[in-house]
N, C-alpha and C. Protein backbone atom coordinates (compact mmCIF):
# COMPACT_ATOMS: atom_id res chain seq x y z
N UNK A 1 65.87 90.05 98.80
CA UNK A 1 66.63 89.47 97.70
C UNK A 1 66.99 90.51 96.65
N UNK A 2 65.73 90.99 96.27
CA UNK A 2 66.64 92.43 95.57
C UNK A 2 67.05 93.14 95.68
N UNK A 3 67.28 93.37 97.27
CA UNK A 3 68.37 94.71 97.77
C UNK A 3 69.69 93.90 97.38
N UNK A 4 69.67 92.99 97.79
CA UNK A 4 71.22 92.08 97.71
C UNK A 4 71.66 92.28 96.33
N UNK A 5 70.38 92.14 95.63
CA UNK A 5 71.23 92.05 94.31
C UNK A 5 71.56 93.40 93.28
N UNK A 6 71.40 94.49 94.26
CA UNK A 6 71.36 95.89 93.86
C UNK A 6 73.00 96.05 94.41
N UNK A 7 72.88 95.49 95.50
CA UNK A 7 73.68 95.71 96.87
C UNK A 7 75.80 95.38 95.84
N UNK A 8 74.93 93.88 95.48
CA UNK A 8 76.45 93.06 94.52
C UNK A 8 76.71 93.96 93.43
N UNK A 9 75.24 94.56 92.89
CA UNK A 9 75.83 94.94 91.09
C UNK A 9 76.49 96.38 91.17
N UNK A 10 76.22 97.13 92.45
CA UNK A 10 76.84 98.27 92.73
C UNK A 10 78.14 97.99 92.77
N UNK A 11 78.61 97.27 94.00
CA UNK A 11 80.23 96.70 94.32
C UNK A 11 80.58 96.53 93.15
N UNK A 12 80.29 95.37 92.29
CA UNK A 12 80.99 95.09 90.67
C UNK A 12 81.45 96.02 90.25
N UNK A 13 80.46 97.16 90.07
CA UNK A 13 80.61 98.64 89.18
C UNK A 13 81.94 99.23 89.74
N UNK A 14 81.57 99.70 91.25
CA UNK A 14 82.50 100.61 91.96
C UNK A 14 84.30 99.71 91.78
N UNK A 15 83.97 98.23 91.71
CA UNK A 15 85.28 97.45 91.35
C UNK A 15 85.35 97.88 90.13
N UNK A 16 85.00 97.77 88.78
CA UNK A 16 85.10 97.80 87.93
C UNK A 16 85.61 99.09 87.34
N UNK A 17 85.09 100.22 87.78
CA UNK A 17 85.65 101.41 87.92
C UNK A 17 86.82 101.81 88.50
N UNK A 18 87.27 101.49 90.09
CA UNK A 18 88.45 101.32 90.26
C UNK A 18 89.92 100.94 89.64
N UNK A 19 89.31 99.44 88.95
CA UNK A 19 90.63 98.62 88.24
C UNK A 19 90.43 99.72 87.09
N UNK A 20 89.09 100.13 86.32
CA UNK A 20 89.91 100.71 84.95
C UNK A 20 90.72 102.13 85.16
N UNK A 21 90.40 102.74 86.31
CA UNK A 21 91.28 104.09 86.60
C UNK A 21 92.72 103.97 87.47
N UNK A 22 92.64 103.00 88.16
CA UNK A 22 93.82 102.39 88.32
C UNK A 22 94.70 102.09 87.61
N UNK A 23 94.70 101.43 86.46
CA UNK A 23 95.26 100.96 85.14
C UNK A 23 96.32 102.36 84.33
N UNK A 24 95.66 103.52 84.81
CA UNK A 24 96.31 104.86 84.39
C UNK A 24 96.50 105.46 85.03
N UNK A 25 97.24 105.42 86.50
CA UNK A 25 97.53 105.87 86.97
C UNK A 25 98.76 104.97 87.84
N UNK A 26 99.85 106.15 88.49
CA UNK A 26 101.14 105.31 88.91
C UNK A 26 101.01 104.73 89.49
N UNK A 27 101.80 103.99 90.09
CA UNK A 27 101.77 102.61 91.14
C UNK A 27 101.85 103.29 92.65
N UNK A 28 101.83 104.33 92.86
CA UNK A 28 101.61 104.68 94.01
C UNK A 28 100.06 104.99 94.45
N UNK A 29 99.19 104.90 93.38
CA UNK A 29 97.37 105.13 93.74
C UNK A 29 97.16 103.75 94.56
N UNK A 30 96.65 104.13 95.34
CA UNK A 30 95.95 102.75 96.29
C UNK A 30 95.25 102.07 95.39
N UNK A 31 95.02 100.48 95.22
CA UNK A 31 94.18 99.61 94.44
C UNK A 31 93.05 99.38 95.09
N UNK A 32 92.28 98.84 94.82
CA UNK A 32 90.48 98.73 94.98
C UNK A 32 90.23 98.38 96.47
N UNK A 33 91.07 96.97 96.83
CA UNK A 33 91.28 96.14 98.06
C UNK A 33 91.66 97.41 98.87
N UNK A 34 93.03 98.35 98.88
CA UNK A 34 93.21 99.23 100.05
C UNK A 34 92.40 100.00 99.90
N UNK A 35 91.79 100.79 99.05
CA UNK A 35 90.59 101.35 98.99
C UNK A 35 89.43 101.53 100.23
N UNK A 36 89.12 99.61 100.30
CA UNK A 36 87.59 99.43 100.53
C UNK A 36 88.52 99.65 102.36
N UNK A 37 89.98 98.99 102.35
CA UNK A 37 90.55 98.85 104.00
C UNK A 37 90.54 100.55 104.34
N UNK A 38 90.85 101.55 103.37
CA UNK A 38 90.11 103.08 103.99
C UNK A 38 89.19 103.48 104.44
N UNK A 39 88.38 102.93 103.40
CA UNK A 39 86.33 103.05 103.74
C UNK A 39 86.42 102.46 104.96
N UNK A 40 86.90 101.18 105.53
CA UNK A 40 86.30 100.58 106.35
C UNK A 40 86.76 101.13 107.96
N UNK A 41 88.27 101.76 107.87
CA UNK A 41 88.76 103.01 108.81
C UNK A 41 88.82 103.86 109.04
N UNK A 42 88.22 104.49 107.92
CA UNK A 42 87.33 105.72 107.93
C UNK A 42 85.71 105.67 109.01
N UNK A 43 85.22 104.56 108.51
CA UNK A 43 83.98 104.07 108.89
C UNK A 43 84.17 104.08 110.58
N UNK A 44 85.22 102.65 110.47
CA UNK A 44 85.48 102.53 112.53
C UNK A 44 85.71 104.07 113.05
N UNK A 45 86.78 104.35 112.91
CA UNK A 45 87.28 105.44 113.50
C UNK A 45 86.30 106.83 113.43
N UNK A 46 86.08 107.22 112.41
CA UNK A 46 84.75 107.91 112.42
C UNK A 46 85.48 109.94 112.55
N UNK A 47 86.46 109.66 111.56
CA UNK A 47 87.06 111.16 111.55
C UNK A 47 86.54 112.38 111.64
N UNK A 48 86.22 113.56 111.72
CA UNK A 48 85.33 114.65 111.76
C UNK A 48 86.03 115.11 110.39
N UNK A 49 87.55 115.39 110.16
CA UNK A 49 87.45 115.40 108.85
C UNK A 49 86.84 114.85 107.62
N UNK A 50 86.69 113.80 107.85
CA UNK A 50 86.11 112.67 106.90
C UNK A 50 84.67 113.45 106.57
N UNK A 51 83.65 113.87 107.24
CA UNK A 51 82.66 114.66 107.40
C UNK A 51 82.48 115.58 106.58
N UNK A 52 83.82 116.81 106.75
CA UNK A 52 84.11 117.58 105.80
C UNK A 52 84.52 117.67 104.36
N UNK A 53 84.60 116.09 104.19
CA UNK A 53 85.52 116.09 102.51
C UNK A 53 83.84 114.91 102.04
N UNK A 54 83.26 114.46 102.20
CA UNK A 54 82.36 113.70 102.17
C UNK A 54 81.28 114.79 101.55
N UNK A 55 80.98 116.06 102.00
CA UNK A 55 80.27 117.41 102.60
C UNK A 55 80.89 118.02 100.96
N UNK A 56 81.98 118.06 100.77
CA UNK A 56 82.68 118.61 99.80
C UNK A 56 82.60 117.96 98.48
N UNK A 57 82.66 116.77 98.59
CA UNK A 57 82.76 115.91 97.52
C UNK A 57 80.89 115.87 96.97
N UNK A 58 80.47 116.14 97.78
CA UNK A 58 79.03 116.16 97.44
C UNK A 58 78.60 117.65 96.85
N UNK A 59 79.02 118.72 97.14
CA UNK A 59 79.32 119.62 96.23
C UNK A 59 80.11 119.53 94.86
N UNK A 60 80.87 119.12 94.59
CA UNK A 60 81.83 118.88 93.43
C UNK A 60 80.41 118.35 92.54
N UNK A 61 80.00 116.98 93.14
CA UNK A 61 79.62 116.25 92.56
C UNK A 61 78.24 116.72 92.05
N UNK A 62 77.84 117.67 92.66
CA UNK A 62 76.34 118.53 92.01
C UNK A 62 76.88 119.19 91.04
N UNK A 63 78.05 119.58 90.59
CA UNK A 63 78.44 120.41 89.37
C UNK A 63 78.68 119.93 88.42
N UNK A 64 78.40 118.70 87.99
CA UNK A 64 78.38 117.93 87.26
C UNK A 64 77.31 117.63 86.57
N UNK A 65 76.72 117.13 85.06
CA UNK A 65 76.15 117.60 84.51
C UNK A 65 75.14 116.33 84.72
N UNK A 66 73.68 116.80 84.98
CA UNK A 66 72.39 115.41 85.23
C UNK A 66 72.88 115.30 86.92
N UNK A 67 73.49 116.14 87.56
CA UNK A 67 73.59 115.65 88.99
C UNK A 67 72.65 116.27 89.42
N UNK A 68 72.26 115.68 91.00
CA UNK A 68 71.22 116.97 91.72
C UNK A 68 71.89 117.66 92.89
N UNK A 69 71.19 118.82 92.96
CA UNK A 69 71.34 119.77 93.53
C UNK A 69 72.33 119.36 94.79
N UNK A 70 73.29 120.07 95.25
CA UNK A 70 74.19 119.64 96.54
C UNK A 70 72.83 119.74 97.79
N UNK A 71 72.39 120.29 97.99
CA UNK A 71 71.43 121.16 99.30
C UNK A 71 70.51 119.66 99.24
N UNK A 72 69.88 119.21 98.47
CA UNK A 72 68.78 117.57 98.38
C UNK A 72 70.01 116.86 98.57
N UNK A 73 71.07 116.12 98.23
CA UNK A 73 72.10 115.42 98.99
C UNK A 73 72.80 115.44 100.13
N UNK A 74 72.96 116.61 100.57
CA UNK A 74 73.10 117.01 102.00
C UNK A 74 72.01 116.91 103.34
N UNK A 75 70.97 117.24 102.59
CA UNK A 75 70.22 117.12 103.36
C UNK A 75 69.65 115.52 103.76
N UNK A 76 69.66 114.13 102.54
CA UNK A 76 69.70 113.34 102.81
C UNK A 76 70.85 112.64 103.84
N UNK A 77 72.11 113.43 103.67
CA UNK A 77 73.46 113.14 104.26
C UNK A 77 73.03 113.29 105.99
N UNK A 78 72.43 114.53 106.19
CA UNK A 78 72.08 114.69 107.59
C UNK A 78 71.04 114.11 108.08
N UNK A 79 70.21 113.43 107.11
CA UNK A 79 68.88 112.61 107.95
C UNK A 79 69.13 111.40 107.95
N UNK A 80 70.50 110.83 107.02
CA UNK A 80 70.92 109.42 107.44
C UNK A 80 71.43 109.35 108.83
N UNK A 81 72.53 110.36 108.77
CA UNK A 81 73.03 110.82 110.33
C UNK A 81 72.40 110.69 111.69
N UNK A 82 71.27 111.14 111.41
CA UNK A 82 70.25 111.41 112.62
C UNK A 82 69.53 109.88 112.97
N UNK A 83 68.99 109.41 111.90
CA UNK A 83 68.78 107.72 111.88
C UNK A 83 69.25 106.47 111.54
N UNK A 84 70.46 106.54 110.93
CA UNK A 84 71.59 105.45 110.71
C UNK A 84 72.83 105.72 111.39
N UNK A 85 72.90 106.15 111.92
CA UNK A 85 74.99 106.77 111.99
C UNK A 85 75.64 105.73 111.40
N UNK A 86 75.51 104.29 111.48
CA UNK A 86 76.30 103.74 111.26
C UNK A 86 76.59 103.15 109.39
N UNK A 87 75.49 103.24 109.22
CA UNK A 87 75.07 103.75 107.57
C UNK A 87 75.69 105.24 106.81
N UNK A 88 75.47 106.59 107.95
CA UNK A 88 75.66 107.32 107.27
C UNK A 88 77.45 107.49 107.98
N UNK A 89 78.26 106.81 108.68
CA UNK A 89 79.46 106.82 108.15
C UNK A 89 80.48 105.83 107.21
N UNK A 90 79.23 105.04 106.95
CA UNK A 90 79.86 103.98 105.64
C UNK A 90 79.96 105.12 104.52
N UNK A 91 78.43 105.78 104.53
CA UNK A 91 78.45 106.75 103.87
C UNK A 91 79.87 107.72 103.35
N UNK A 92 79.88 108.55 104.49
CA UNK A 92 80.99 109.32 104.59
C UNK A 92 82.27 108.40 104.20
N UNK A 93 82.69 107.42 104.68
CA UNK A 93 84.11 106.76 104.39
C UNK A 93 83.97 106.96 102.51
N UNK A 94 82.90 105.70 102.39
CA UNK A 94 82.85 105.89 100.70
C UNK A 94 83.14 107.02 99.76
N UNK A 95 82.14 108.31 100.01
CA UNK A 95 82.43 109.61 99.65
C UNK A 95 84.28 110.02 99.79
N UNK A 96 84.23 109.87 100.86
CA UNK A 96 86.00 110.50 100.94
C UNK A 96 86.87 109.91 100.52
N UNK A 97 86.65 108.60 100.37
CA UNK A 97 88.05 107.80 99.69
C UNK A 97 87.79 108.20 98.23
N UNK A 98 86.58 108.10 97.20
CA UNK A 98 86.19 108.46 96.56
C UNK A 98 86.73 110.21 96.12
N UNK A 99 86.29 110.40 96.43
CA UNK A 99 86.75 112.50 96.32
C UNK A 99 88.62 111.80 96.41
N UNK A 100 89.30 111.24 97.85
CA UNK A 100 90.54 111.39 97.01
C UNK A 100 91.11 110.81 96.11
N UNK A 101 90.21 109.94 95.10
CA UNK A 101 90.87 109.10 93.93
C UNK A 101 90.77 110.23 93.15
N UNK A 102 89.48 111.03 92.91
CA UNK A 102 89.00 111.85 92.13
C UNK A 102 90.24 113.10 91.92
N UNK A 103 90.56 113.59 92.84
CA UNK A 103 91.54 114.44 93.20
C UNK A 103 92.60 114.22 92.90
N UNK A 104 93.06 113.04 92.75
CA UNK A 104 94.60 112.79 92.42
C UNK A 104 94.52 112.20 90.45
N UNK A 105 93.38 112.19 90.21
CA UNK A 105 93.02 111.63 88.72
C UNK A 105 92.91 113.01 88.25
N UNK A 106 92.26 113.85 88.88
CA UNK A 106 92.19 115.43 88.16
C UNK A 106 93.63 116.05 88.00
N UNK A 107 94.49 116.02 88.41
CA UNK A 107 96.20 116.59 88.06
C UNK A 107 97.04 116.14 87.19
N UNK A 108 96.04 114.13 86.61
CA UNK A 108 96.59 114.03 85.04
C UNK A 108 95.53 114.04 84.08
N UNK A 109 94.16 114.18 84.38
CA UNK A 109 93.18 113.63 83.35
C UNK A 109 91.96 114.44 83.51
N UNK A 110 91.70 115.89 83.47
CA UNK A 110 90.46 115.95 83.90
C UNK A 110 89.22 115.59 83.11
N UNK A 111 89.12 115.53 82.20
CA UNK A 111 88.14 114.50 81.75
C UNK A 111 88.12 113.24 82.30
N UNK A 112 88.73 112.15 82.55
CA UNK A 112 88.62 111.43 83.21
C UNK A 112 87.69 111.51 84.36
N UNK A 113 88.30 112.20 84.77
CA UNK A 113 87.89 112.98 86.75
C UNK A 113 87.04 113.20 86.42
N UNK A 114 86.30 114.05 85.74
CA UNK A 114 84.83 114.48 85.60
C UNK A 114 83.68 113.46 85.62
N UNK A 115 84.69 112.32 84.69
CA UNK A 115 83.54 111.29 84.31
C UNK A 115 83.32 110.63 85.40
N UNK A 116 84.51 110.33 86.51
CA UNK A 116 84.39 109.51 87.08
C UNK A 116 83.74 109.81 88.44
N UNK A 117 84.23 111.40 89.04
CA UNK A 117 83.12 111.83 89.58
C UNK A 117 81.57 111.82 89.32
N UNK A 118 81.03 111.62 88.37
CA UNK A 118 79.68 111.61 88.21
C UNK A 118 79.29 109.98 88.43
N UNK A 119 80.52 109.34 87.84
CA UNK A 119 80.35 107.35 88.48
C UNK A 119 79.99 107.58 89.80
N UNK A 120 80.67 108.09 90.38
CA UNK A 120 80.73 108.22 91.90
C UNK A 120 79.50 108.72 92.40
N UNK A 121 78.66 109.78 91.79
CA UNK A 121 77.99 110.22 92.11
C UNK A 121 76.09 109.52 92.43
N UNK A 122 76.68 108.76 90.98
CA UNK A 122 75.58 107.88 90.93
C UNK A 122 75.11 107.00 91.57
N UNK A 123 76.64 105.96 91.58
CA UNK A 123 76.81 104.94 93.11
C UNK A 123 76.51 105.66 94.65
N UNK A 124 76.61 106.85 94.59
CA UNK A 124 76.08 107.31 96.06
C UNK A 124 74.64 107.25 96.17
N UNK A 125 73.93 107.87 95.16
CA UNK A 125 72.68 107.97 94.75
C UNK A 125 71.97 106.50 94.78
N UNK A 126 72.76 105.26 94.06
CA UNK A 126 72.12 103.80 94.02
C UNK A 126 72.15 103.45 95.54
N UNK A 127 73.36 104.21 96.27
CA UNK A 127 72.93 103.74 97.89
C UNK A 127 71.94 104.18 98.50
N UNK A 128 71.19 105.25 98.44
CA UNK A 128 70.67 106.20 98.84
C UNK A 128 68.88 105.46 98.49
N UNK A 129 68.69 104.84 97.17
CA UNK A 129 67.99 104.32 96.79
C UNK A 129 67.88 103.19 97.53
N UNK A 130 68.91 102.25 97.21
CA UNK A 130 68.77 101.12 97.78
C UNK A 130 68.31 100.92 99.37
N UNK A 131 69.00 102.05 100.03
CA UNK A 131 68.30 101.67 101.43
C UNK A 131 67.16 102.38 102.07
N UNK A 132 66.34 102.91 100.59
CA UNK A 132 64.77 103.73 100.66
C UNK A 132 63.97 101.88 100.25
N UNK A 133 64.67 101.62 99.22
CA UNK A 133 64.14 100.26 98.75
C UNK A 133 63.96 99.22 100.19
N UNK A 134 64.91 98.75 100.80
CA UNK A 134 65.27 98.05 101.86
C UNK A 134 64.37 98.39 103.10
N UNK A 135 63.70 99.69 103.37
CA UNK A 135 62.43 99.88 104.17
C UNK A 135 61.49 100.37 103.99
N UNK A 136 61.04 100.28 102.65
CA UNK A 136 60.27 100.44 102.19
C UNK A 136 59.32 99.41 101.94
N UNK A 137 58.13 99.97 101.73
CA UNK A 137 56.85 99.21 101.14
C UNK A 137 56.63 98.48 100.05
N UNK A 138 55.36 97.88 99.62
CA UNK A 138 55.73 97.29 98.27
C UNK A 138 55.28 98.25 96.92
N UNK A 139 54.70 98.97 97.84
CA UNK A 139 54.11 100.15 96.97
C UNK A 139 55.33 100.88 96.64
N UNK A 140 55.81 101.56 97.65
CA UNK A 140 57.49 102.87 97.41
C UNK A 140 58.31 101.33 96.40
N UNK A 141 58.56 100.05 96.58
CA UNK A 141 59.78 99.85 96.26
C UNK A 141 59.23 99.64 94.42
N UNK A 142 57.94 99.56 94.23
CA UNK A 142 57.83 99.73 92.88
C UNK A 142 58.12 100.80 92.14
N UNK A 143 58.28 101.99 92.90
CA UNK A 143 58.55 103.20 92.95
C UNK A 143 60.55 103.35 92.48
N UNK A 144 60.65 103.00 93.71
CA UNK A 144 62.39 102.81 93.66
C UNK A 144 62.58 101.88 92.52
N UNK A 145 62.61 100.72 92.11
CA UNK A 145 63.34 99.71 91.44
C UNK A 145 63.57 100.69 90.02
N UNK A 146 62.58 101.13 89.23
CA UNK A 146 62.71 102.14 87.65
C UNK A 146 63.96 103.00 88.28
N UNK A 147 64.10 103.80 89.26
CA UNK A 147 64.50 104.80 89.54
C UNK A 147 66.31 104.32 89.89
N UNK A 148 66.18 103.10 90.27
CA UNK A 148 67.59 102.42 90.45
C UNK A 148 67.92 102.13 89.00
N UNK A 149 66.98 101.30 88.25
CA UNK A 149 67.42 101.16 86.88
C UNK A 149 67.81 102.54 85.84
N UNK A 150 67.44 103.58 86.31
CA UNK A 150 67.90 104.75 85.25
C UNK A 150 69.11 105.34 85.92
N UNK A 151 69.60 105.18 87.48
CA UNK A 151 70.80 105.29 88.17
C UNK A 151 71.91 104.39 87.54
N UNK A 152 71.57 102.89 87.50
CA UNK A 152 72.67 102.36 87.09
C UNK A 152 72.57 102.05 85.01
N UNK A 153 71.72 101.84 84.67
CA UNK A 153 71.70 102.73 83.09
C UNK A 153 72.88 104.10 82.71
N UNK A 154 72.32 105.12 83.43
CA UNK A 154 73.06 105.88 83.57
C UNK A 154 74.68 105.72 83.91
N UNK A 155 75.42 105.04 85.07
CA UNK A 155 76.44 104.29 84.98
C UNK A 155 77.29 103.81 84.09
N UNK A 156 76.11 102.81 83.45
CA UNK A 156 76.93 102.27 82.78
C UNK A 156 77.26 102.56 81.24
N UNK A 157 76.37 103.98 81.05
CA UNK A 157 76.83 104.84 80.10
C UNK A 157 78.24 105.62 80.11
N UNK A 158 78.42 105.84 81.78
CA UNK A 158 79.35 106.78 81.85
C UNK A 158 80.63 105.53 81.60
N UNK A 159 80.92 104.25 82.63
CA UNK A 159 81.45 103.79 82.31
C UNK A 159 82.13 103.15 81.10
N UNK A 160 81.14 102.88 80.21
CA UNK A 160 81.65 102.46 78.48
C UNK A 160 82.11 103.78 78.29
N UNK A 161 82.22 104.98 78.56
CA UNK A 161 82.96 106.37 77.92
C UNK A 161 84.15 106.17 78.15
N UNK A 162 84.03 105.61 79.67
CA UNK A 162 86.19 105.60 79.96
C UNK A 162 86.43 104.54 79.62
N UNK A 163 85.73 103.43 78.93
CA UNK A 163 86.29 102.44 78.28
C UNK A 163 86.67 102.46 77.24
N UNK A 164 85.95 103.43 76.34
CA UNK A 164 86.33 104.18 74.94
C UNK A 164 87.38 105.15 74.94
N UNK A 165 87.62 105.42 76.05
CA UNK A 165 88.64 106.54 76.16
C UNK A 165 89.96 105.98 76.31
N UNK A 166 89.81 104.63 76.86
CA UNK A 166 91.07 103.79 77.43
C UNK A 166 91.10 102.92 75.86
N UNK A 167 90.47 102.65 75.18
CA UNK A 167 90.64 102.31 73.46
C UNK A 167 91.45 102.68 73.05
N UNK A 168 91.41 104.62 73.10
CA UNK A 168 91.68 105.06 71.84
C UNK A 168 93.15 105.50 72.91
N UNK A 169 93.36 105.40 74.26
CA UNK A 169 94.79 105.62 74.46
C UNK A 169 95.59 104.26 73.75
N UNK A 170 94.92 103.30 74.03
CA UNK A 170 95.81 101.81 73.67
C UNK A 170 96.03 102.14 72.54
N UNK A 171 95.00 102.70 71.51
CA UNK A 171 95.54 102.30 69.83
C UNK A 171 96.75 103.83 69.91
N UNK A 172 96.57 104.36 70.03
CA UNK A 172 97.38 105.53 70.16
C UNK A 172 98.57 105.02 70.45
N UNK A 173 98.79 104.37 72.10
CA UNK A 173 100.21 104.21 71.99
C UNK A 173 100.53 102.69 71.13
N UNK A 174 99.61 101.83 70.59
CA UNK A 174 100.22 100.80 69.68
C UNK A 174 100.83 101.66 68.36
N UNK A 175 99.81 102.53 68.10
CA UNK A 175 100.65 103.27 66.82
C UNK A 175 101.77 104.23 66.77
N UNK A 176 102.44 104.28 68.50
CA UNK A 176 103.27 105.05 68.44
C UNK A 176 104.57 103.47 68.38
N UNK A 177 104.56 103.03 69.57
CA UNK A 177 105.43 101.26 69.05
C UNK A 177 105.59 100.75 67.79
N UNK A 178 104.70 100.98 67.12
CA UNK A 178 104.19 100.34 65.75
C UNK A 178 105.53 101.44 64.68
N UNK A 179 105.56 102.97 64.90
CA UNK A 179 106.05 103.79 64.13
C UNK A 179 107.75 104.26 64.73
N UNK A 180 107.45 103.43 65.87
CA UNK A 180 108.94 103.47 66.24
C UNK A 180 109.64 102.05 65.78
N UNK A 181 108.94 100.90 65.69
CA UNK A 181 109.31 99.56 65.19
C UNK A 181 109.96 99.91 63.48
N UNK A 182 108.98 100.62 62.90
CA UNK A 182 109.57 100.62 61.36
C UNK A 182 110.36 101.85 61.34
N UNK A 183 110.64 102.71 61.86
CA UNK A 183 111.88 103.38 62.14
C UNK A 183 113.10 102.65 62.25
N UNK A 184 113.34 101.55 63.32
CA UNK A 184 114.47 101.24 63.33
C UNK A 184 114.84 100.36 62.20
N UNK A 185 113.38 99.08 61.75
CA UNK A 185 113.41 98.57 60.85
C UNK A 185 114.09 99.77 59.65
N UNK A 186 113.62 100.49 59.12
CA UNK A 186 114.24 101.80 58.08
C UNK A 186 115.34 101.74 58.36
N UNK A 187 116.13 102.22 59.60
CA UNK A 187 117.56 102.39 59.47
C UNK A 187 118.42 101.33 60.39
N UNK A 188 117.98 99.69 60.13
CA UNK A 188 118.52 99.10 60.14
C UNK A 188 120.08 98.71 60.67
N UNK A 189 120.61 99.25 59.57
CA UNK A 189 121.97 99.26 59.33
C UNK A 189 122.65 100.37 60.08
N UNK A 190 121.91 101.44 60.14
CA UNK A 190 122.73 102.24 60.76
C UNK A 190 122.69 102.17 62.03
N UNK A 191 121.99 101.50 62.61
CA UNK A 191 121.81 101.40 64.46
C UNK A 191 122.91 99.93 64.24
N UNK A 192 123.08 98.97 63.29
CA UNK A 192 123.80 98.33 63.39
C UNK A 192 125.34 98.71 63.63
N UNK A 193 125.91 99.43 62.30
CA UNK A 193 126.89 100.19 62.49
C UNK A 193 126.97 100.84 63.94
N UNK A 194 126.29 101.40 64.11
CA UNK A 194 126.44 102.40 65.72
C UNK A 194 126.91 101.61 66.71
N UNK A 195 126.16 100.28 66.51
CA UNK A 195 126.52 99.79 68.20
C UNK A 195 127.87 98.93 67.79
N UNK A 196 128.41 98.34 66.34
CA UNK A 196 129.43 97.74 66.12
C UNK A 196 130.45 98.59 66.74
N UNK A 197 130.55 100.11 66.09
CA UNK A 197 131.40 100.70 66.51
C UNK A 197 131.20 101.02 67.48
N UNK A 198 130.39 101.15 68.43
CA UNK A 198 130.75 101.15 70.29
C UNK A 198 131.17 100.19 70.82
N UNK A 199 131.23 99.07 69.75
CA UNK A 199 131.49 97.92 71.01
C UNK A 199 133.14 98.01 70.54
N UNK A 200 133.29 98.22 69.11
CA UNK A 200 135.03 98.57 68.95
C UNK A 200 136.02 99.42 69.96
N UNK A 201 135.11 100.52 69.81
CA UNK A 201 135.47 102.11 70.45
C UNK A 201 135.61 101.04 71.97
N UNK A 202 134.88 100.57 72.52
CA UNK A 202 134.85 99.87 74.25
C UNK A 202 135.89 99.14 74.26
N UNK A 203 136.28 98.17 72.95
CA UNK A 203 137.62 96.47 73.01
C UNK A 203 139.03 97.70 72.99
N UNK A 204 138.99 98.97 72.24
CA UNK A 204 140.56 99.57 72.47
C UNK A 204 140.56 100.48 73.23
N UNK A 205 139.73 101.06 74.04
CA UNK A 205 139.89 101.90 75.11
C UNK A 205 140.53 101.52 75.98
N UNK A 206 141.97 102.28 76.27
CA UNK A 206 142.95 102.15 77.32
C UNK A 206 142.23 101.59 78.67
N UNK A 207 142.63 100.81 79.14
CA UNK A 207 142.01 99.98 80.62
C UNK A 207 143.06 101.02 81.98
């Protein structure tokens, strides 16, 4: 019962994270739903590239600040391998779709990207936990549960940052609408005049 419910509050997050980086970015970024349909063809199909950017993204993601070491994540990466495959290419799908949101958010926002790589990083880590929790003892999972709670703590620190960050873009561009509204309000009359006389200049123009 409490893997499940580790299992849901992760998904929420990783949704929740999605829609708010989605939100700033063009309409050509895949949304959450095609997202998870990558992970999940990534997963079937089982790419050897996929391997390599999974491998990569787990480097990135040690350079990041409170992350651990790439070489202890890798090495968990290869002992899921050896005793889950089918775990450790959910694994891999996740990581790679992940690394390419990250990648295409870093060419308008790298702060963003930074932050959100370390989201990412964490949610790999709450998996990693969660399925030490899931065969584990009752002894280890007293062990795990603190250790999930300072994973997703952590989270949801990072997350309220890009929520604060997505604040102060909104008030930003309300106060740019806001200073273009009393602009025109100010010159009124003269955008009036302007378009009177275009629509004159348009009624005697030779046909």
């Amino acid at each position: 019962m409490a893997a499940s419910r580790v299992r849901v509050a992760v998904a929420v997050l990783v949704l929740a994270v999605a829609v708010q980086v989605r939100a700033q970015e063009p309409p050509s970024m895949p949304n959450p739903q095609a997202m998870q349909i990558q992970a999940q063809r990534i997963a079937q199909e089982r790419p050897r590239e996929a391997e390599a950017a999974a491998r990569a993204f787990l480097h990135v993601i040690s350079l990041q600040p409170g992350m651990p070491a790439a070489d202890s994540r890798l090495s968990e990466l290869d002992q899921l391998k050896r005793e889950m495959p089918d775990a450790y290419w959910g694994e891999v799908a996740q990581l790679t779709v992940q690394f390419d949101m990250v990648q295409n958010l870093a060419r308008r926002d790298s702060l963003r990207a930074s932050l959100v790589t370390m989201m990412f990083g964490l949610e790999s880590m709450a998996r990693t936990l969660q399925r030490a929790y899931r065969f584990g003892s009752d002894a280890q999972r007293d062990v795990y549960r603190p250790q999930l709670e300072k994973v997703i703590s952590s989270h949801f620190d990072i997350e309220n940052q890009l929520r604060l960050l997505e604040i102060k873009d909104i008030e930003r561009r309300l106060a740019d609408v806001r200073a273009e509204a009393q602009r025109r309000q100010d010159k009124r009359a003269e955008f009036i005049k302007f378009a009177v006389d275009d629509i004159i200049r348009d009624a005697i123009r030779p046909r």
